[in-house]
Protein backbone atom coordinates (compact mmCIF):
# COMPACT_ATOMS: atom_id res chain seq x y z
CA UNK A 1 56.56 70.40 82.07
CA UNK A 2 58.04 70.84 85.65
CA UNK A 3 59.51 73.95 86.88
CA UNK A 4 61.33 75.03 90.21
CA UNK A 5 59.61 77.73 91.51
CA UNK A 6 61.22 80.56 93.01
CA UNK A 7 62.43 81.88 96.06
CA UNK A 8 62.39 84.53 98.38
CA UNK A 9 65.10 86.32 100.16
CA UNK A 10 64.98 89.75 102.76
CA UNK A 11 67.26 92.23 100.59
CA UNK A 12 67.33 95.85 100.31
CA UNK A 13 68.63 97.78 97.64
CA UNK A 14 70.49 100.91 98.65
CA UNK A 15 73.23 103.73 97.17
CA UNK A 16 76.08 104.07 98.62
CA UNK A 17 78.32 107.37 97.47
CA UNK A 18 78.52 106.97 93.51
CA UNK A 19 77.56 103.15 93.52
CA UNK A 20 74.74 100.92 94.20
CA UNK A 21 74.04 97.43 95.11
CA UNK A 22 71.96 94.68 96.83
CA UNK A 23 72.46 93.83 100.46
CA UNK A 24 72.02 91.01 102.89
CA UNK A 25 72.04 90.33 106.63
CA UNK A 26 73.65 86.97 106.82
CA UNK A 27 70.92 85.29 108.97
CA UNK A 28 68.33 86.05 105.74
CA UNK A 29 70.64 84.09 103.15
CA UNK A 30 69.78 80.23 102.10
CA UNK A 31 71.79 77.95 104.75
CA UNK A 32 74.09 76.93 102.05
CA UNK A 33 74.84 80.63 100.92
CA UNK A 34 75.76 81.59 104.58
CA UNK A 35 79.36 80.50 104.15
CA UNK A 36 81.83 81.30 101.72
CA UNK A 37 81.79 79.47 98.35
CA UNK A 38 80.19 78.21 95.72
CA UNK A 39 76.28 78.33 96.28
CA UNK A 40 76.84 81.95 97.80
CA UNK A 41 78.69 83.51 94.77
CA UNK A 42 76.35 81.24 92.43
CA UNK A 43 73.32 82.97 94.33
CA UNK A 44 74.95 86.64 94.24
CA UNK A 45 75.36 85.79 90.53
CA UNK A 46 71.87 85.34 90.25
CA UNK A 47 70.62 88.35 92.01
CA UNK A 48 72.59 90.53 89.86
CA UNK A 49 71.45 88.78 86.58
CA UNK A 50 75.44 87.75 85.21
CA UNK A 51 77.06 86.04 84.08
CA UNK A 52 75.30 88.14 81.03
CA UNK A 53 76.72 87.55 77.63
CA UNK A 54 74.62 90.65 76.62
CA UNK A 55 75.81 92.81 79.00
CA UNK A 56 73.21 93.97 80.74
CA UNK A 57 71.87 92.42 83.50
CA UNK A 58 68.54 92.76 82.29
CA UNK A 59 67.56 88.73 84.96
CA UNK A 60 68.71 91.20 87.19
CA UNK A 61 69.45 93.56 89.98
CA UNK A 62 72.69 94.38 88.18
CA UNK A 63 72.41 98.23 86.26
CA UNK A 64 75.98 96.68 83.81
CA UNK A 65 78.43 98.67 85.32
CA UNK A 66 81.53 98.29 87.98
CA UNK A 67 79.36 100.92 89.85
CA UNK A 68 76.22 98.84 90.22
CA UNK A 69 77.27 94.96 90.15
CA UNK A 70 77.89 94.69 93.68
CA UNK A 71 76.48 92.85 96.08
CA UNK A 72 76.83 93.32 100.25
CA UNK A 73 76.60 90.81 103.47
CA UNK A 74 76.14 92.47 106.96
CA UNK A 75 76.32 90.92 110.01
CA UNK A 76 76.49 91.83 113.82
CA UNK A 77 80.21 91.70 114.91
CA UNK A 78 81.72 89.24 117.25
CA UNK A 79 85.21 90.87 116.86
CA UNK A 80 85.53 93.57 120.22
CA UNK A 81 85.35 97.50 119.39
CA UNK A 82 82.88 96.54 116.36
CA UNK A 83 79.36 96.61 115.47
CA UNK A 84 79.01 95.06 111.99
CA UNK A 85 81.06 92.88 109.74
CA UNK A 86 80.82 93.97 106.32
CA UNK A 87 81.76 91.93 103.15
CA UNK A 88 81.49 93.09 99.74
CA UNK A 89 81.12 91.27 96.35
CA UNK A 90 81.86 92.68 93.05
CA UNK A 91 80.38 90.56 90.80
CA UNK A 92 81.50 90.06 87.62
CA UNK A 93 78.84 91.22 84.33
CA UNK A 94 79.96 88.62 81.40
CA UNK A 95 82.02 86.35 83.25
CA UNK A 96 80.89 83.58 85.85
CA UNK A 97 82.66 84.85 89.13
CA UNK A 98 82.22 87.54 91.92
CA UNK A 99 85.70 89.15 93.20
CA UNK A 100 86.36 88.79 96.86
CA UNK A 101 89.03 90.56 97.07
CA UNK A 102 88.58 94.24 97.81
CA UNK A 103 86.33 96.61 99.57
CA UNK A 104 84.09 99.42 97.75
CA UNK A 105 84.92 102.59 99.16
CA UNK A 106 81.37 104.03 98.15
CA UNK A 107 79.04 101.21 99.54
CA UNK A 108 80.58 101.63 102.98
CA UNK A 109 78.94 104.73 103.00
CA UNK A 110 75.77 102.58 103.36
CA UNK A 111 76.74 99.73 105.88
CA UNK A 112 76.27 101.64 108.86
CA UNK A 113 72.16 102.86 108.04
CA UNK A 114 71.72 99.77 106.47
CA UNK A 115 72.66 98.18 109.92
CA UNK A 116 70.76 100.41 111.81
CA UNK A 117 67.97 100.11 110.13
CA UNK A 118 67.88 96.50 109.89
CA UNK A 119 68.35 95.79 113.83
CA UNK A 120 72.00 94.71 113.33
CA UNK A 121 72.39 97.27 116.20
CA UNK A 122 70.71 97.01 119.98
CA UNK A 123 68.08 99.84 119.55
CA UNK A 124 68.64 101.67 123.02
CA UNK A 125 71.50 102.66 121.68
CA UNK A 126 70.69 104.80 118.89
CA UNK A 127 69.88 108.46 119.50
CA UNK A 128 66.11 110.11 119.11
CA UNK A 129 68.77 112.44 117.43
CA UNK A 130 71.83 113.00 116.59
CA UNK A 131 75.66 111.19 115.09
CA UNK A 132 75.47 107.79 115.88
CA UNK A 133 79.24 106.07 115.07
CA UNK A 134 79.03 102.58 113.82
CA UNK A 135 82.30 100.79 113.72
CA UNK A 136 82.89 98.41 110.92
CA UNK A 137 84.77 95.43 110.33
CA UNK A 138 85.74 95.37 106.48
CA UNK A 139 86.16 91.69 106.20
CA UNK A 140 87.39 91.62 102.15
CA UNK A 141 90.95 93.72 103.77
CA UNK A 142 90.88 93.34 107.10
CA UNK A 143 90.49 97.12 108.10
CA UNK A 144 88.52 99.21 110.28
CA UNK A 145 85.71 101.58 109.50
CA UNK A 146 84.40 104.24 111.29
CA UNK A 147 80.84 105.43 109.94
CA UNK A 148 78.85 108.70 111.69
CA UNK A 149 75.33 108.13 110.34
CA UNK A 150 72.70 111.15 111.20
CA UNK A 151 70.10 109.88 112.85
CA UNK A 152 66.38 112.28 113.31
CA UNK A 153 63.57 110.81 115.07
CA UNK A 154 65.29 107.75 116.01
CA UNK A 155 65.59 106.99 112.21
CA UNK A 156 68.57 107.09 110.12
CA UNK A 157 68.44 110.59 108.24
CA UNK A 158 69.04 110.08 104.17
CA UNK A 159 67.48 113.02 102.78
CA UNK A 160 69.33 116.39 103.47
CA UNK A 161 70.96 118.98 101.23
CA UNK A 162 74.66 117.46 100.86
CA UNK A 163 75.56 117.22 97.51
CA UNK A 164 78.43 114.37 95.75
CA UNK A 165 79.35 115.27 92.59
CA UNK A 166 78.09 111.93 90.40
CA UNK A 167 75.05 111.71 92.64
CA UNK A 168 71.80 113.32 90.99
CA UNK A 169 69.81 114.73 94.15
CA UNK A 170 71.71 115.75 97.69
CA UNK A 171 71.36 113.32 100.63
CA UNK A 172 72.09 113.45 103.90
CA UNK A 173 75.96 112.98 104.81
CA UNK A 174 77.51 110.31 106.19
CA UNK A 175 81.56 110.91 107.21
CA UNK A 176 83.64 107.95 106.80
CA UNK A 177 87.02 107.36 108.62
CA UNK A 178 89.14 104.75 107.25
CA UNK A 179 91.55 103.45 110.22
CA UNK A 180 95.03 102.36 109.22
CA UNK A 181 93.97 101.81 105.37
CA UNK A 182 97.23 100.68 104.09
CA UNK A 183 95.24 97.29 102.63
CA UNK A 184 97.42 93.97 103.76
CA UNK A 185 97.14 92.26 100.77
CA UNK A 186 98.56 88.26 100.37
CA UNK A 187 101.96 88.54 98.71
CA UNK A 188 102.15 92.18 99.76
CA UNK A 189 103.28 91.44 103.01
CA UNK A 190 101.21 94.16 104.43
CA UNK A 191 103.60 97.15 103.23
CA UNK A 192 101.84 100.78 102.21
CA UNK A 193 104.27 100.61 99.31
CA UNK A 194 105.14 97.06 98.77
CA UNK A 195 107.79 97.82 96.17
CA UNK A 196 109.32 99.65 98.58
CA UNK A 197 110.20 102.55 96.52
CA UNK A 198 107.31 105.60 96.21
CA UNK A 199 108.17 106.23 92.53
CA UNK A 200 109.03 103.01 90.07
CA UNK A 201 110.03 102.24 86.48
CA UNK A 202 107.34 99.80 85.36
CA UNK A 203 108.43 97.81 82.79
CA UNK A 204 105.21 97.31 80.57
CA UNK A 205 105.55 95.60 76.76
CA UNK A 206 103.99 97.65 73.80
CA UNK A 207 103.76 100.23 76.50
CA UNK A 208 106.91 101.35 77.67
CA UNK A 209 108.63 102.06 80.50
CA UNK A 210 106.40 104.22 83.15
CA UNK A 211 107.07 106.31 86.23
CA UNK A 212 104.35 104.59 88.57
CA UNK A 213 103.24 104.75 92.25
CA UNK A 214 102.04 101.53 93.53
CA UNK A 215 100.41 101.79 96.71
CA UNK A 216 97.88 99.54 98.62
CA UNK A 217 95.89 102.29 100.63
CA UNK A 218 92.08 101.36 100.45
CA UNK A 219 92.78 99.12 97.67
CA UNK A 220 96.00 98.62 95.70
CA UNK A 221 96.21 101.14 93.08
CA UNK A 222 98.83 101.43 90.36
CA UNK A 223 99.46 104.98 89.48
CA UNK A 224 100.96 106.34 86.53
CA UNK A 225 101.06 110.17 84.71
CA UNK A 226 98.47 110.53 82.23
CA UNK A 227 101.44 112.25 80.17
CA UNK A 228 103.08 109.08 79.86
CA UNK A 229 100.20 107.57 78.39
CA UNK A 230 99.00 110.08 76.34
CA UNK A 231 96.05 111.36 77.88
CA UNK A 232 95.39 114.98 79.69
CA UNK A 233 93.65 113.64 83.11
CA UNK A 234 90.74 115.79 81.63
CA UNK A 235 89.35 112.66 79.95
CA UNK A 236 85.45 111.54 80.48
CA UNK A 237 84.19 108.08 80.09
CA UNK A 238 83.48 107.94 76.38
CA UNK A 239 87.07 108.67 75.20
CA UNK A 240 88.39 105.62 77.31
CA UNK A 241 85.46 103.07 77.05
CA UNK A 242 84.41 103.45 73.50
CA UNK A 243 88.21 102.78 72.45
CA UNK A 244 89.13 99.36 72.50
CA UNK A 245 93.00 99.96 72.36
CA UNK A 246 92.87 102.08 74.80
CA UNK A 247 91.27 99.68 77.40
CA UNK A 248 93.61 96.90 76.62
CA UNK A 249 96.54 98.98 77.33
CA UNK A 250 94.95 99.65 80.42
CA UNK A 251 94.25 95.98 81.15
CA UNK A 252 97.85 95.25 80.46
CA UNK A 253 99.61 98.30 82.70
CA UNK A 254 97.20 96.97 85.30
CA UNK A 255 98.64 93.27 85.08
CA UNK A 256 102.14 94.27 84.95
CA UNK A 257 101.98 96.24 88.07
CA UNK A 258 100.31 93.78 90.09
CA UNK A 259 102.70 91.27 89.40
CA UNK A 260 105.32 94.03 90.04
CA UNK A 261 103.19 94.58 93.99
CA UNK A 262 102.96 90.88 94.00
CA UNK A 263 99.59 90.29 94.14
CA UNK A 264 99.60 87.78 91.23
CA UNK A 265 102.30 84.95 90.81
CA UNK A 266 101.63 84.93 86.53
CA UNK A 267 100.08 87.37 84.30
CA UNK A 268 97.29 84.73 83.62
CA UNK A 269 96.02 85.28 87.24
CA UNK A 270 94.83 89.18 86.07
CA UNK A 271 91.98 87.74 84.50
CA UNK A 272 90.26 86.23 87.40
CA UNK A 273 91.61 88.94 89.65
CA UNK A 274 89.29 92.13 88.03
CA UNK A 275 88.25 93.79 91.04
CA UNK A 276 91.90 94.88 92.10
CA UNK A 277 94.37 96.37 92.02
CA UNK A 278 93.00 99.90 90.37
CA UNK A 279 94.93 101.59 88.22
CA UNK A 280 94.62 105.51 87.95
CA UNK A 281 96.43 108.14 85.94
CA UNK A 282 96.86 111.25 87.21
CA UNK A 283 98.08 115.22 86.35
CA UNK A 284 98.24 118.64 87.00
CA UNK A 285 94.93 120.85 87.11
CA UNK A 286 93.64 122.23 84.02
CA UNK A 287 89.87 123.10 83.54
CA UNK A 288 87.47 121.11 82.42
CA UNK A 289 83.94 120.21 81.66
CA UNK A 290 82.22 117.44 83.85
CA UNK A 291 79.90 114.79 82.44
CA UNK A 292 76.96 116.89 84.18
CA UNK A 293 78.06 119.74 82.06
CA UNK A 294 79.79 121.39 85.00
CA UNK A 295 82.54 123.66 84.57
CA UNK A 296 85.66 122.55 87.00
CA UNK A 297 88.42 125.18 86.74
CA UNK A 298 91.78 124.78 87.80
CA UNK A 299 91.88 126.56 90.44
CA UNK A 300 88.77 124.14 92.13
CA UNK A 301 91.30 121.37 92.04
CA UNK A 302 94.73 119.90 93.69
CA UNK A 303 94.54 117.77 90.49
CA UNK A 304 93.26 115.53 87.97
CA UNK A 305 92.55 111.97 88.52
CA UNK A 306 91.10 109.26 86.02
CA UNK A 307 90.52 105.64 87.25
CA UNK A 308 89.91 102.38 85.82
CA UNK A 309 87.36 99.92 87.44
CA UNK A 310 86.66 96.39 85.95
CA UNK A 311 87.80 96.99 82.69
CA UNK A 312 85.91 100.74 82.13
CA UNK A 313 86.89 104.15 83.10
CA UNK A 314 85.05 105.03 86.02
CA UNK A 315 81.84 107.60 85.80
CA UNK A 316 83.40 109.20 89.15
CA UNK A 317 85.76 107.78 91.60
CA UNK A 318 85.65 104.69 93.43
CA UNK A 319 85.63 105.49 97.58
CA UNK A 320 88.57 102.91 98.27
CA UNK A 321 90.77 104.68 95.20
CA UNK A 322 89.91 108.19 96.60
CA UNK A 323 91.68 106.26 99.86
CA UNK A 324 94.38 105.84 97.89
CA UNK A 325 94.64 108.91 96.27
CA UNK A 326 94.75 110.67 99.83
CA UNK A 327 97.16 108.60 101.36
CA UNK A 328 99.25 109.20 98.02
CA UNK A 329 98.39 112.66 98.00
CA UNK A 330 99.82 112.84 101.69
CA UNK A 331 103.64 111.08 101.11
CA UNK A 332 105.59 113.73 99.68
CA UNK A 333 107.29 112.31 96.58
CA UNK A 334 104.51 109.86 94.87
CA UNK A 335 102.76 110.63 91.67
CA UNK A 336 100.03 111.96 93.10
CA UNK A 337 101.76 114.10 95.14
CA UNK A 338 104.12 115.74 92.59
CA UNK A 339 100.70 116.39 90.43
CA UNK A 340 99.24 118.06 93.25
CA UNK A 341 102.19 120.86 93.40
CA UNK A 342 104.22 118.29 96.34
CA UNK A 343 105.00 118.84 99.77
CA UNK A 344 102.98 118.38 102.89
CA UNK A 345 99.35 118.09 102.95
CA UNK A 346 96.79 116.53 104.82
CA UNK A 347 93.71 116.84 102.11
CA UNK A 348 93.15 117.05 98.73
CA UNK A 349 90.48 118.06 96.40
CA UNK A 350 90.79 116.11 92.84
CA UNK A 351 89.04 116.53 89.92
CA UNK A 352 86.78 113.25 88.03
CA UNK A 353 84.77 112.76 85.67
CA UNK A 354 81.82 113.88 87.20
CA UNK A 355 83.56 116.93 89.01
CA UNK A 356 85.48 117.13 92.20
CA UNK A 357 86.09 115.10 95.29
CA UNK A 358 87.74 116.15 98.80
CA UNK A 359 89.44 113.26 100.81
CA UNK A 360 92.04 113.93 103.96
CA UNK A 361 94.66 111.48 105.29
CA UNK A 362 96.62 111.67 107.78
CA UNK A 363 100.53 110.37 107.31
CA UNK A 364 103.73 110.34 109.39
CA UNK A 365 107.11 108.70 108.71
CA UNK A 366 108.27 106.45 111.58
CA UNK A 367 112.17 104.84 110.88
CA UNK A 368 111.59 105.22 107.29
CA UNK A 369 108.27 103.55 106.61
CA UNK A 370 105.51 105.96 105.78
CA UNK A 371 102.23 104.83 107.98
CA UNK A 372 98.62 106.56 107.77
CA UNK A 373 96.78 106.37 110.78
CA UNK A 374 93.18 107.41 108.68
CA UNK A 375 91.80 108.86 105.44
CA UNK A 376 88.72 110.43 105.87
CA UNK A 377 85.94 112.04 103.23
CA UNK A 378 82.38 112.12 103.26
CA UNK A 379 79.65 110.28 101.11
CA UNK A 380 75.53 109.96 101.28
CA UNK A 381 73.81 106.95 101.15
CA UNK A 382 70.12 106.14 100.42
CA UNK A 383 67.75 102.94 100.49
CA UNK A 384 66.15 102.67 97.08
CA UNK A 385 64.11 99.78 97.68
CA UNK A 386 63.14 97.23 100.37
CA UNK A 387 61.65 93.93 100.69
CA UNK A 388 62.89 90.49 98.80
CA UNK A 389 64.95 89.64 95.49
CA UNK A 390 63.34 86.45 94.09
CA UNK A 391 65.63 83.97 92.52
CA UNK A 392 64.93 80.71 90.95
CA UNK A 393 65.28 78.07 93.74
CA UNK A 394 67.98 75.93 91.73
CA UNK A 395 70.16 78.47 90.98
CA UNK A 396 72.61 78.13 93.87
């Protein structure tokens, strides 16, 4: 009986923030997987384990959730003022695509020691020790990112006592800046708010009619009141994932509003389209109990946000949504805003499922067009493992 034996490919598998995922330098990929298309998201497929009509990933790198099906390709920059380019695929668990068309907020936490540490970056220039800033080229949006990686003995520092809420064991911290993250997204025509309104009446059928803020900050993110949809922002994963209604509601909210932001032409296109835009609910602090068991009060808390990420309520908050909260937060007048009391501010601290997160933006108004110039927050990042993934050699 023949058989194609396997191959090897240089990967490392690292956290980011709350999420975790497989990574690449471009040079190590298969010549055909090098470029975008077919044999690379066939490959990425592969390495994950999907698509898995189990779902589980168990042929696979993939741990079943949005929060671990991702894949990353680094490579050094040719575009001035940058180190890296950084492209991230969310691959899809039971369905036979990966989504190009978004960043992850949490695995850019990791771009910057992953390029460090994998000579992506001319070594006289890092520190014996020290901040070293790696700029970043996110190629999914477009946008800049600005990573300050602790370095110690010429190595990239991960362990350290900084603790993320949805991370089991502190880490060392790495800040992130997110330059200019309004996300210039095809059909969007670049705009923060590409309704044009902060605040619209979303037309949804066998929903209603909801107040929602659609933004593209990050990643384009629909928000709506939890209120309005009959939830209490205090909601963990289990009340949203295990109910089936629930999630289709969610599913449909979700199309309606990117068709509303124009990032889909037809309501068919949602379904190959799962990686954006988010959709989040938000309200007004009340305490709570976190999915760790921690108690958050209401008083440790601007205010409550719940978000949706391929289909599931997430287990904390994706780092491009927490973008987009904090822009949102900033524009006096959005949903996320009004929950968090209104007015001016330049940080927030909201509450998730798995406790709370702080993320600052800074926003000014020029001839009626809100702009941010950078949303900021801090995450940890940590390589896990090291070496090759092994895939059969047909499956690309």
């Amino acid at each position: 009986m023949s058989h194609i034996p396997q191959i090897k490919i240089p990967a490392t598998y690292m956290r980011g923030g709350t999420s975790k995922g497989v990574f690449f330098r471009l040079q190590d990929l298969p010549e055909a997987a090098q470029t975008p298309g077919v044999a690379r998201d066939k490959l990425l497929m592969r390495v994950i384990g999907s698509p898995d009509p189990y779902g589980k990933q168990i042929d696979g790198m993939g741990g079943a959730t949005s929060s671990t099906s991702k894949t990353v390709i680094v490579a050094k920059s040719s575009r001035p003022g940058h180190d890296v380019d950084y492209l991230f695929g969310q691959v899809a668990i039971d369905k036979a695509f990966v989504d190009w068309s978004g960043n992850c907020g949490n695995l850019s936490a990791a771009v910057g020691p992953f390029a460090i540490s994998g000579g992506l970056i001319d070594a006289s220039r890092i520190p014996e020790n020290g901040v070293f800033t790696v700029r970043i080229w996110q190629a999914n949006i477009g946008k800049t990112i600005v990573a300050h990686v602790p370095i110690t003995n010429g190595q990239v520092q991960e362990t350290g006592d900084f603790e993320l809420d949805g991370v089991t064991f502190p880490a060392a911290e790495v800040q992130l800046e997110f330059l200019d993250p309004a996300a210039e997204e095809e059909g969007a025509g670049g705009a923060m708010f590409p309704t044009g309104q902060l605040v619209d009446d979303l037309e949804v059928p066998g929903v209603g009619t909801l107040k929602a803020t659609m933004i593209n900050a990050g990643i384009p993110t629909i928000f709506v009141n939890a209120e309005a949809i009959g939830y209490t922002g205090t909601e963990l994963q289990d009340a949203i994932n295990s109910d089936a209604e629930a999630l289709k509601k969610f599913e449909t909210i979700r199309a309606h509003g990117a068709l509303r932001m124009g990032l889909i032409k037809n309501l068919d296109e949602i379904a190959t389209r799962q990686h954006t835009p988010k959709i989040a609910f938000v309200a007004k602090p009340v305490g709570y109990t976190a999915s760790s068991g921690k108690r958050v009060e209401a008083g440790d808390v601007d205010l409550l946000v719940r978000a949706m990420s391929m289909g599931k309520l997430h287990h904390a908050m994706m780092g491009t949504a927490a973008v987009a909260i904090g822009t949102a937060a900033a524009i006096p007048g959005t949903l996320v805003n009004l929950a968090a009391g209104g007015g001016e501010r330049n940080a927030v601290r909201f509450g998730h499922p798995s406790g709370t997160l702080r993320v600052g933006a800074e926003a000014r108004q020029e001839g009626g067009e809100w702009t941010v110039t950078k949303a900021i927050m801090s995450r940890s990042a940590r390589v896990l493992m090291e070496g090759s993934v092994r895939v059969p050699g047909d499956s690309f």
